[in-house]
C-alpha atoms as a PDB file:
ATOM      1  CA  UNK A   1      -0.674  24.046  -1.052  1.00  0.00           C
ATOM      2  CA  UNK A   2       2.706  24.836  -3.052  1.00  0.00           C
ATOM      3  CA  UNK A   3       4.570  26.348  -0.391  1.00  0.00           C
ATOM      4  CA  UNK A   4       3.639  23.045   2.097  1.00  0.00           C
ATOM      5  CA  UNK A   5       5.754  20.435  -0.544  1.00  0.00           C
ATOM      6  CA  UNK A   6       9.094  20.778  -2.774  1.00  0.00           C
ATOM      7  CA  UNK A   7       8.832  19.771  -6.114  1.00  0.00           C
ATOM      8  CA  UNK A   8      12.461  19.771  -6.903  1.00  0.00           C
ATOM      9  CA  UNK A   9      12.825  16.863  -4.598  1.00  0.00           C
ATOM     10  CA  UNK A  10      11.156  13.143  -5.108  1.00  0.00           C
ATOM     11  CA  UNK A  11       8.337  11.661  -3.245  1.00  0.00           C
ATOM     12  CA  UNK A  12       7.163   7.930  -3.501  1.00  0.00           C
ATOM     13  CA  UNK A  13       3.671   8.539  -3.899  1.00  0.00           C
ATOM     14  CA  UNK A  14       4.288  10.949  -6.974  1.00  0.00           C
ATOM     15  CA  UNK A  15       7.028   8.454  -8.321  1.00  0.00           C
ATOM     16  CA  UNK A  16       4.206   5.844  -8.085  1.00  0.00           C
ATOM     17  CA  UNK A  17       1.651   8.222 -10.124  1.00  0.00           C
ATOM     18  CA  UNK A  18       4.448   8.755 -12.803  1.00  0.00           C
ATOM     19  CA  UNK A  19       5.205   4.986 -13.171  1.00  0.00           C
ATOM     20  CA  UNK A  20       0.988   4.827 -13.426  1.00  0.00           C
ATOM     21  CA  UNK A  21       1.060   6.903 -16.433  1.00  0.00           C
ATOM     22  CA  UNK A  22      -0.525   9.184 -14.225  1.00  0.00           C
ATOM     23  CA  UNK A  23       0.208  13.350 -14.729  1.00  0.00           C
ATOM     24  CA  UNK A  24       0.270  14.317 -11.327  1.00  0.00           C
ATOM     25  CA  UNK A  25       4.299  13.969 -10.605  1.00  0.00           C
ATOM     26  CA  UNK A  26       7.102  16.088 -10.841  1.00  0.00           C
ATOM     27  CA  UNK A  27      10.400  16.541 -12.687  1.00  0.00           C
ATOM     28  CA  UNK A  28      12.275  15.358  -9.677  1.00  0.00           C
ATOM     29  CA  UNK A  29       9.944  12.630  -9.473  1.00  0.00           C
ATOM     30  CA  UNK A  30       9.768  11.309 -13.450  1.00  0.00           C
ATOM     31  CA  UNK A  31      13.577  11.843 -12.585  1.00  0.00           C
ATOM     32  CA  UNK A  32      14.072   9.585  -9.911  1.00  0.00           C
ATOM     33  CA  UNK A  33      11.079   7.116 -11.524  1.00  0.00           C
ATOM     34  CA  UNK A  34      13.454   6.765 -14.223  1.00  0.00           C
ATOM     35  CA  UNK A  35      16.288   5.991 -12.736  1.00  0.00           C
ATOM     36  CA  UNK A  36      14.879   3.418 -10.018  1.00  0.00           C
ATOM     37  CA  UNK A  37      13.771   1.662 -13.942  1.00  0.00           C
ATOM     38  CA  UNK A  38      17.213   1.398 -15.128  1.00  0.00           C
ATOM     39  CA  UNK A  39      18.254  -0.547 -11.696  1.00  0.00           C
ATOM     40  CA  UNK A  40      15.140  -2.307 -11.712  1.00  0.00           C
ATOM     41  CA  UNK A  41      13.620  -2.064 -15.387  1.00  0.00           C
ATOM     42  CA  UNK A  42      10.089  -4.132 -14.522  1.00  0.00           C
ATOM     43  CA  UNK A  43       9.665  -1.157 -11.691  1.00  0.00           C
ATOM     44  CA  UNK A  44       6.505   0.049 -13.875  1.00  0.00           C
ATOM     45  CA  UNK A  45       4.980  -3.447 -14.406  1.00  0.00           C
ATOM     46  CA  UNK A  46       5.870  -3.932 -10.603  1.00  0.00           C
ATOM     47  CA  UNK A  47       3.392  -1.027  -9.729  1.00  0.00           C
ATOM     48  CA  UNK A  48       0.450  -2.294 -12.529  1.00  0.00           C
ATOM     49  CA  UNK A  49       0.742  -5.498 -10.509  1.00  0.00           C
ATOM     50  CA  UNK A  50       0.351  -4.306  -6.955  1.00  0.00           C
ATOM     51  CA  UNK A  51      -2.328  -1.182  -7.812  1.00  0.00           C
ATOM     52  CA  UNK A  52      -4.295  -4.462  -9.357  1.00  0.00           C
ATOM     53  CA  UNK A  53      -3.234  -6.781  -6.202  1.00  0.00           C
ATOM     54  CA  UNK A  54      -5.280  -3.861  -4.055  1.00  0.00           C
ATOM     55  CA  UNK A  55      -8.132  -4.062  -6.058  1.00  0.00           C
ATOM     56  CA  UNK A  56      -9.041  -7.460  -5.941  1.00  0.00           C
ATOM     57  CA  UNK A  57      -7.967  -7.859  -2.012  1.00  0.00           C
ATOM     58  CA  UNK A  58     -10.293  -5.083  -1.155  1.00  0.00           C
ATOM     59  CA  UNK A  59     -12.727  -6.640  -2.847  1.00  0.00           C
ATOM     60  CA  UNK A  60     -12.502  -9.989  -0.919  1.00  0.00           C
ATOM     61  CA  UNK A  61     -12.426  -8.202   2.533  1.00  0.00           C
ATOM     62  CA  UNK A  62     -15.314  -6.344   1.388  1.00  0.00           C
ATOM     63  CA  UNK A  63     -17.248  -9.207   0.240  1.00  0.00           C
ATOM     64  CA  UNK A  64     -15.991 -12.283   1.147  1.00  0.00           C
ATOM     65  CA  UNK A  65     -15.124 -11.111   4.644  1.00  0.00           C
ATOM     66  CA  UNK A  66     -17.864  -8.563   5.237  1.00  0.00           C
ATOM     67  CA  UNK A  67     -15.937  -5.580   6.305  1.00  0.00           C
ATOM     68  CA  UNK A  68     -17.579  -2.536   6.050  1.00  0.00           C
ATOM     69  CA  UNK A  69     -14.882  -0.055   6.811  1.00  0.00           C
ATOM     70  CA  UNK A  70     -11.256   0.379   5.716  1.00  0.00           C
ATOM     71  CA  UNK A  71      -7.353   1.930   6.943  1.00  0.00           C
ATOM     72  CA  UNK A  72      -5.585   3.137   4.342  1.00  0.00           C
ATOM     73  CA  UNK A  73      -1.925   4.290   4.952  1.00  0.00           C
ATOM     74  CA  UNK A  74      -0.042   5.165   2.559  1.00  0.00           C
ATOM     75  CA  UNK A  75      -2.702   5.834   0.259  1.00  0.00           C
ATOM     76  CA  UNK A  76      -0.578   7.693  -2.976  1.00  0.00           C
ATOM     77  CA  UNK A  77      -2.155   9.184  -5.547  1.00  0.00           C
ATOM     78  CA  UNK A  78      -5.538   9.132  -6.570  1.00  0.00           C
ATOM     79  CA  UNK A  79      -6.103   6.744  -9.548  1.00  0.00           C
ATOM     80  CA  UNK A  80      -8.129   4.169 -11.316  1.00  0.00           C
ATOM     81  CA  UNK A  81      -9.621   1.605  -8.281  1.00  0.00           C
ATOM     82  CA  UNK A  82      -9.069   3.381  -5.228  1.00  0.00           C
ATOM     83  CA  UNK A  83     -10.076   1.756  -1.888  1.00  0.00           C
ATOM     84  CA  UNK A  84     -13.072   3.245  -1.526  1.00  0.00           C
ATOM     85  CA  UNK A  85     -14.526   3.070  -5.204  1.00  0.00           C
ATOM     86  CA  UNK A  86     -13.541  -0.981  -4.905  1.00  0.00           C
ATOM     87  CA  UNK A  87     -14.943  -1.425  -1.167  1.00  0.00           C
ATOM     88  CA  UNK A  88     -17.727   1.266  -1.342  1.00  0.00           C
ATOM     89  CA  UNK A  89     -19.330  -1.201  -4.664  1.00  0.00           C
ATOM     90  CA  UNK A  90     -19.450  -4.064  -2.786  1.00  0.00           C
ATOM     91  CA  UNK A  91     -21.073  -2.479   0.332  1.00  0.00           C
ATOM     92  CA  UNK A  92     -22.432   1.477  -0.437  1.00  0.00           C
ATOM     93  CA  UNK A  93     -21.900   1.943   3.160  1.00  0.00           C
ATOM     94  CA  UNK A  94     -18.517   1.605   3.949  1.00  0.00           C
ATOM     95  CA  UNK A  95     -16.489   4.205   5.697  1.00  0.00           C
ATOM     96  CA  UNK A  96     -12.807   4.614   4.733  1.00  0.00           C
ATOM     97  CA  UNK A  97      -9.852   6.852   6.157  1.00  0.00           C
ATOM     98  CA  UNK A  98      -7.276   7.551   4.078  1.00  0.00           C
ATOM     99  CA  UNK A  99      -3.627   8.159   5.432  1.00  0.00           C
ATOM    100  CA  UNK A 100      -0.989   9.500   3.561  1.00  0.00           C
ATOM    101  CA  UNK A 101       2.091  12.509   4.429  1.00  0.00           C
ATOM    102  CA  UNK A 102       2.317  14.059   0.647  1.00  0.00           C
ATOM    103  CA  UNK A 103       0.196  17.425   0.981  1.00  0.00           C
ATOM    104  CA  UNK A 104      -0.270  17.294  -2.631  1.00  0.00           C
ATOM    105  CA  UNK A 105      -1.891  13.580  -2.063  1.00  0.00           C
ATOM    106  CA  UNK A 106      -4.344  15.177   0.204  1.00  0.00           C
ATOM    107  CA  UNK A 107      -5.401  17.932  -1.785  1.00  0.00           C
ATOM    108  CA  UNK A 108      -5.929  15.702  -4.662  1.00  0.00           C
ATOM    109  CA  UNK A 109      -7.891  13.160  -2.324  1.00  0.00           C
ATOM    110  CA  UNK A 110     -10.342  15.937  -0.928  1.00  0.00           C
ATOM    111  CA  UNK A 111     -11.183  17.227  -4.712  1.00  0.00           C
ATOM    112  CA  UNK A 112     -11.601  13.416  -6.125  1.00  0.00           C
ATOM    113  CA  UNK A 113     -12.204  11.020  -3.732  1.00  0.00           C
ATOM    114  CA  UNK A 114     -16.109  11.351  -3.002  1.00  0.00           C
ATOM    115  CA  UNK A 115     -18.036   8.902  -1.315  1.00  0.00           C
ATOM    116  CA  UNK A 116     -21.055   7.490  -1.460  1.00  0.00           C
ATOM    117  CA  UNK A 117     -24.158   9.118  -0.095  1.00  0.00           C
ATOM    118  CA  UNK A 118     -24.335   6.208   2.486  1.00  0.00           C
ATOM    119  CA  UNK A 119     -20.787   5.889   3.422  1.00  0.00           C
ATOM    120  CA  UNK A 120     -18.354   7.897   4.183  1.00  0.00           C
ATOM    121  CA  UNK A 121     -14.459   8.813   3.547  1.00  0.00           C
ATOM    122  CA  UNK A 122     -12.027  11.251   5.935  1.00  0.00           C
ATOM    123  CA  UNK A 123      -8.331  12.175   4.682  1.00  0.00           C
ATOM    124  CA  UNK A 124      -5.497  12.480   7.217  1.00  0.00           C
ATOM    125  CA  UNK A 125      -2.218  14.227   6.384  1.00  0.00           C
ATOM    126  CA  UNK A 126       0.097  12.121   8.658  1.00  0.00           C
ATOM    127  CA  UNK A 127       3.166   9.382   8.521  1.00  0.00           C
ATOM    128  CA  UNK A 128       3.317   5.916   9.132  1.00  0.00           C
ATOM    129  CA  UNK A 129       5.466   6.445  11.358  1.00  0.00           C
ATOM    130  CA  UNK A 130       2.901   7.690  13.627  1.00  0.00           C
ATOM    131  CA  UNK A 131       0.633   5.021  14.122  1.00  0.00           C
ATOM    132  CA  UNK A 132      -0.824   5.910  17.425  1.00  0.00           C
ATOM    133  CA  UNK A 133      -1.582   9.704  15.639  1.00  0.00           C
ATOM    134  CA  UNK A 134      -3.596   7.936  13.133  1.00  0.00           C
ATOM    135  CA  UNK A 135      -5.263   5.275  15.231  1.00  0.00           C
ATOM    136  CA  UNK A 136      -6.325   8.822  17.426  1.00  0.00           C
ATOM    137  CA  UNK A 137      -7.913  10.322  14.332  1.00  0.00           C
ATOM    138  CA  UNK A 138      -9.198   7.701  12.689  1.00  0.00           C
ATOM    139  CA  UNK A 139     -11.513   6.717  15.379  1.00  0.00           C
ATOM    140  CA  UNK A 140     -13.765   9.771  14.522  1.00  0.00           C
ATOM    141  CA  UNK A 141     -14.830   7.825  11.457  1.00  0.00           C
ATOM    142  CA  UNK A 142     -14.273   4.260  12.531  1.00  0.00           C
ATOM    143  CA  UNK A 143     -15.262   2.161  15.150  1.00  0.00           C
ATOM    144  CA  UNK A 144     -11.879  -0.020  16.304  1.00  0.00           C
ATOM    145  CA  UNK A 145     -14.290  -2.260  18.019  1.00  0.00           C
ATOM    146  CA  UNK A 146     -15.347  -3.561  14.780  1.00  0.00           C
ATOM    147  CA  UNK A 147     -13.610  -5.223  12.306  1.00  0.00           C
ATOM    148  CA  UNK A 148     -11.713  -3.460  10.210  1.00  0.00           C
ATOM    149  CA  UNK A 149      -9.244  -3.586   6.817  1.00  0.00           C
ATOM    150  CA  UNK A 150      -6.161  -2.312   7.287  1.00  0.00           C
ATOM    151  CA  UNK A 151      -4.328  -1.461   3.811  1.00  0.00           C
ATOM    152  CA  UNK A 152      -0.807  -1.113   4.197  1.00  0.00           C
ATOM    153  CA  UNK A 153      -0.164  -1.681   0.472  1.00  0.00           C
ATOM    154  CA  UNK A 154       3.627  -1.063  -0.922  1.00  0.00           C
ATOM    155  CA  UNK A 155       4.375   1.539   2.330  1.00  0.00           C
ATOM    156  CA  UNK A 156       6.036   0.069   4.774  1.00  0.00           C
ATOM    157  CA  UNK A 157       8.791  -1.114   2.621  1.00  0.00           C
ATOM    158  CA  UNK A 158       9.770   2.935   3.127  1.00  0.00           C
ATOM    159  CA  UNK A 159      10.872   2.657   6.594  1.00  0.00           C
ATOM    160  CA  UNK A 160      14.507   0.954   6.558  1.00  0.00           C
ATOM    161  CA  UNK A 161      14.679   0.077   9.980  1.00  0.00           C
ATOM    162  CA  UNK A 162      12.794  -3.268  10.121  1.00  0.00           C
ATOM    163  CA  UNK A 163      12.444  -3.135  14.256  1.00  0.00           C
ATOM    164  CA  UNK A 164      10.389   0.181  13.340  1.00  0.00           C
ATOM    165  CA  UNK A 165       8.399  -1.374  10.878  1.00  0.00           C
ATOM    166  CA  UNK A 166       7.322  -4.044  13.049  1.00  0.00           C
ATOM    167  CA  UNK A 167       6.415  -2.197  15.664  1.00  0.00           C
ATOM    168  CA  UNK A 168       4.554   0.632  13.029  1.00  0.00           C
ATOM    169  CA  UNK A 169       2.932  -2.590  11.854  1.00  0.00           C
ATOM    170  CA  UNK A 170       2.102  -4.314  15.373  1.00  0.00           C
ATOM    171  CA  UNK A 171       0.990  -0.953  16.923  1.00  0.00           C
ATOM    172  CA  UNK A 172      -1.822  -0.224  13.893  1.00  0.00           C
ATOM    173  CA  UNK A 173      -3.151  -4.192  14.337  1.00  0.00           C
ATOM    174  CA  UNK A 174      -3.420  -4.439  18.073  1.00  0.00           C
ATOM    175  CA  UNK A 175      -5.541  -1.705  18.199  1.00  0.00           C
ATOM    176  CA  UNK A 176      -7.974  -3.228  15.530  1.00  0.00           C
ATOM    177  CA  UNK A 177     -10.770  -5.989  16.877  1.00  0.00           C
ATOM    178  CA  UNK A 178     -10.788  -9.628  15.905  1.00  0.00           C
ATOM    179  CA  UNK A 179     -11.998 -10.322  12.546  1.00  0.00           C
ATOM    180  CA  UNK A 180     -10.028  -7.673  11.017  1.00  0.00           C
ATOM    181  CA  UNK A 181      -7.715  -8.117   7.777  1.00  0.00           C
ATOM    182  CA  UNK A 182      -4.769  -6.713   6.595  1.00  0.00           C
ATOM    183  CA  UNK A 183      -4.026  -6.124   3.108  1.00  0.00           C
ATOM    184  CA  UNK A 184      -0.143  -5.616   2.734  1.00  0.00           C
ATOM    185  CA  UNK A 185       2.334  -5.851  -0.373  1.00  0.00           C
ATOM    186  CA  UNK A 186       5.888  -5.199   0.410  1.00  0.00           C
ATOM    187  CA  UNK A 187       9.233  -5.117  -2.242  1.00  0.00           C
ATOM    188  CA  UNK A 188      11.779  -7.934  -1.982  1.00  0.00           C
ATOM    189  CA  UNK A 189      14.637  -9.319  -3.994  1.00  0.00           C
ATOM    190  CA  UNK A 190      14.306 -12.899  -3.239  1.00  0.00           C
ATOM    191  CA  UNK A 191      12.973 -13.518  -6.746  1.00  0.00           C
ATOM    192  CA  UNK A 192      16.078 -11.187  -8.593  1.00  0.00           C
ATOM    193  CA  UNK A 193      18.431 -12.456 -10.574  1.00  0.00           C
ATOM    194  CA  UNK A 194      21.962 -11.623  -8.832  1.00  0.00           C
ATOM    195  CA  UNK A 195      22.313  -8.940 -11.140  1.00  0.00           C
ATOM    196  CA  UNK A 196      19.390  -7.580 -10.672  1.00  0.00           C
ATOM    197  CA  UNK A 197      19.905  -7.605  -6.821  1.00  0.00           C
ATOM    198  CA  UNK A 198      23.494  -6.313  -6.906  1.00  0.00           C
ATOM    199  CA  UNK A 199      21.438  -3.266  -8.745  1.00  0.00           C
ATOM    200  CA  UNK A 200      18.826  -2.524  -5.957  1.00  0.00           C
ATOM    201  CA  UNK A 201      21.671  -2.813  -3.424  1.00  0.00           C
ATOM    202  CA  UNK A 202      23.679  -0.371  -5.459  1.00  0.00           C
ATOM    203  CA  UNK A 203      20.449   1.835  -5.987  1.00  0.00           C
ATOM    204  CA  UNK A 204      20.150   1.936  -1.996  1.00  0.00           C
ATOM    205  CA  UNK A 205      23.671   2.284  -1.761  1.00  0.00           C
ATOM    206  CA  UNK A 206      24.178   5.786  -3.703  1.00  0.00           C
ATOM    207  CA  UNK A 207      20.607   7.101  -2.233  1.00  0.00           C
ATOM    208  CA  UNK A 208      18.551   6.311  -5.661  1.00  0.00           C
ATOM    209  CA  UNK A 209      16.122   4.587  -4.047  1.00  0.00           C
ATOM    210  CA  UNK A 210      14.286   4.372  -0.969  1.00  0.00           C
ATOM    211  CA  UNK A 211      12.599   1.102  -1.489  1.00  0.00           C
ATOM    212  CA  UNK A 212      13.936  -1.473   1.616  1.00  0.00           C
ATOM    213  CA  UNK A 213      13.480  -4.692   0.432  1.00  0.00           C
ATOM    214  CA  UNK A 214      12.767  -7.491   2.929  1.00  0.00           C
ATOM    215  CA  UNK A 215      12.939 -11.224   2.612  1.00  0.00           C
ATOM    216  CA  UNK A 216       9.610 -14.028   2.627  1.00  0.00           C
ATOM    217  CA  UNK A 217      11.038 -14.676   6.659  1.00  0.00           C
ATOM    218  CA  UNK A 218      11.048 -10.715   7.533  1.00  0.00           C
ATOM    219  CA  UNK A 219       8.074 -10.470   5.553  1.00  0.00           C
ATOM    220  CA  UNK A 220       6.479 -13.349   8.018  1.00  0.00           C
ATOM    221  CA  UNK A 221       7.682 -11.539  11.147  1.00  0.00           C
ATOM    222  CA  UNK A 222       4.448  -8.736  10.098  1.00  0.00           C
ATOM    223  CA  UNK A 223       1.808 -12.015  10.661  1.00  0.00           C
ATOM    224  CA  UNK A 224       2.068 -12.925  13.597  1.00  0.00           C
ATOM    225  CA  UNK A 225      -1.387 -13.847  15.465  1.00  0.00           C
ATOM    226  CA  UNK A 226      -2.451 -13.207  12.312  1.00  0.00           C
ATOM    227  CA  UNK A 227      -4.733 -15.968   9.930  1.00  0.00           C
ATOM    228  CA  UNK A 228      -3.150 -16.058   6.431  1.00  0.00           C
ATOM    229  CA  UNK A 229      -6.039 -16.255   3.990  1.00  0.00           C
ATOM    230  CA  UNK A 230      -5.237 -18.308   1.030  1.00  0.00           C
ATOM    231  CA  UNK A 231      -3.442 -18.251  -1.508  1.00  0.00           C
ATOM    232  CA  UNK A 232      -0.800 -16.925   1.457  1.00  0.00           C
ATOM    233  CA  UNK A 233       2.072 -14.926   0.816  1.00  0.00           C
ATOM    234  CA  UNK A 234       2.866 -14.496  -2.985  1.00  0.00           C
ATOM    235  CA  UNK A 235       3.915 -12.584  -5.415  1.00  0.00           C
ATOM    236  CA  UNK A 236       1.249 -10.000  -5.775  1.00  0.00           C
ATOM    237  CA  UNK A 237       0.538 -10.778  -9.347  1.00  0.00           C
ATOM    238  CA  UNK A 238      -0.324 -14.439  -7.993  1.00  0.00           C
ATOM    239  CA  UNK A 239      -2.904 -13.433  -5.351  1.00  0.00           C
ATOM    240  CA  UNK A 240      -5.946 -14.701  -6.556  1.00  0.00           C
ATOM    241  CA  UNK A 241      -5.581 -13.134 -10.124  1.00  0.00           C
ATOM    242  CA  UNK A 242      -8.368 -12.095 -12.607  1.00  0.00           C
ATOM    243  CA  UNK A 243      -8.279 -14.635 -15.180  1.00  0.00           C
ATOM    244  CA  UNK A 244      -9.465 -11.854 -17.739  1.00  0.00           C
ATOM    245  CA  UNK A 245      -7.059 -10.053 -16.354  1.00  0.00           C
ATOM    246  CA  UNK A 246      -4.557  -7.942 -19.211  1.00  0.00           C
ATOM    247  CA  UNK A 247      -1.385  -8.862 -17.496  1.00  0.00           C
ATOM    248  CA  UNK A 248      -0.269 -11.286 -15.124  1.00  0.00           C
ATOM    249  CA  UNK A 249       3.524 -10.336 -14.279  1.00  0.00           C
ATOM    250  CA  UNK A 250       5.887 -13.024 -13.622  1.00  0.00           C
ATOM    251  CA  UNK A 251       7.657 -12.690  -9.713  1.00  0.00           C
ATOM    252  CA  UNK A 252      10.596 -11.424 -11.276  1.00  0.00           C
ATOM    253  CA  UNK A 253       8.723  -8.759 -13.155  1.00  0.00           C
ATOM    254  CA  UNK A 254       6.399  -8.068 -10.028  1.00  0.00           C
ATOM    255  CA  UNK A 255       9.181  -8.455  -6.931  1.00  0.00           C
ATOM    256  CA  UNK A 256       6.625  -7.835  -3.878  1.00  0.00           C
ATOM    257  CA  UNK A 257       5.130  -9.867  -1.711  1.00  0.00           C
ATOM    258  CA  UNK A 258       1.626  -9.910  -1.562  1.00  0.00           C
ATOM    259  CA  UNK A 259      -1.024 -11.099   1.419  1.00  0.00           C
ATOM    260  CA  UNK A 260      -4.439 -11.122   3.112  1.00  0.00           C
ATOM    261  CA  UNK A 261      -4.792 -12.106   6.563  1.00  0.00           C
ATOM    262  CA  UNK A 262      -7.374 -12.177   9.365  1.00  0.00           C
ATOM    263  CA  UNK A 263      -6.390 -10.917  13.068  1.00  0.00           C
ATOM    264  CA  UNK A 264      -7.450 -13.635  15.184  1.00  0.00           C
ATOM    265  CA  UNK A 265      -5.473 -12.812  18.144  1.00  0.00           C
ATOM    266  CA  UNK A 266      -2.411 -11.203  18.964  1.00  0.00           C
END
């Protein structure tokens, strides 16, 4: 798989793994990991807080809302808590597709990520940015006439353009049936201080980072038709938290926008 990824240059889902404490990153990537922290120094706590925000919003959809099988785009680095290990508790038998476009994600998926003997789990090498590609190959695992649970958990905020990013967005839920949720987190500044801000502007400015923030309104734009479960959009450390829980991040520390929502109709 080497020759199919360069190491010398970053990749979010790597940088993500690094800022983990995971070993599966890069110098390029513990590079650029450390100097997104200097712009935006809670950028570690930031990532604690949404891996734990996916956790416990799987595990509504899975058993609060009954789904049995999962989207995941964007599906970085295998870790603690994974989609499948969170949805495929609750219900043995749920089927879950992984997306992601890092090779190196992939080959780590198909070595760790085992499913159940009931359920299943397929890996797709592919971008976001190809929704209708995914849709295509996802349907050999799930049935898009059933509910589904579309994770699109701290991706989307890759793509800059936001018209792109609502139509990635729209595209991937019209072709899901009624009854499905989406689990989405998404980086914003609307909680920074102005320095802070000025930073992340600067850090997108000179090419450090490649993290588009949007604000609560653009965030909205992504829910329409949709039913906002409660506790709506928050900051992902707010969204129903464990209240055992180690850490519970203030909005500052934790910038991204967290939400559940049902498709009722679009």
């Amino acid at each position: 798989m080497t020759d199919r990824f360069d190491t010398g240059v970053a990749h979010p889902a790597r940088r993500y793994n690094y800022w983990l404490g995971g070993k599966d990153n890069f110098a390029a990537d513990r590079e650029s990991g450390d100097l997104l922290a200097k712009s935006y120094p809670a950028a570690r706590i930031a990532a604690r807080a949404n891996r734990a925000f996916l956790g416990r919003a799987v595990r509504y959809v899975a058993a609060d809302a009954g789904i049995r099988q999962f989207l995941d785009v964007g599906t970085g680095l295998p870790t603690a808590n994974n989609t499948h290990q969170v949805a495929q508790l609750v219900a043995p038998d749920a089927r879950i597709v992984y997306v992601d476009n890092d090779p190196m994600v992939m080959a780590h998926a198909r070595a760790l990520l085992t499913s159940t003997p009931e359920g299943e789990t397929r890996y797709i090498e592919d971008d976001l940015r190809n929704p209708d590609k995914i849709l295509g190959e996802a349907a050999e695992v799930l049935d898009l006439s059933r509910p589904v649970g579309l994770i699109l958990v701290a991706v989307v905020h890759f793509l800059a353009d936001h018209a792109e990013a609502n139509r990635v967005v729209g595209t991937l839920l019209d072709a899901l049936a009624p009854g499905s949720h989406l689990v989405m987190s998404y980086a914003t500044t609307d909680f920074l201080t102005p320095e802070l801000k000025a930073n992340w502007d600067e850090s997108l400015r000179t090419g450090r980072s490649d993290v588009h923030p949007r604000s609560r309104a653009e965030f909205d734009e992504f829910l329409t038709g949709l039913e906002v479960i409660e506790p709506g959009v928050v900051p992902v450390g707010d969204w129903r938290p464990d209240p055992d829980g180690d850490e519970h991040p203030s909005p500052v520390e934790a910038s991204i926008f967290g939400v559940v929502a049902r498709k009722v109709i679009r």
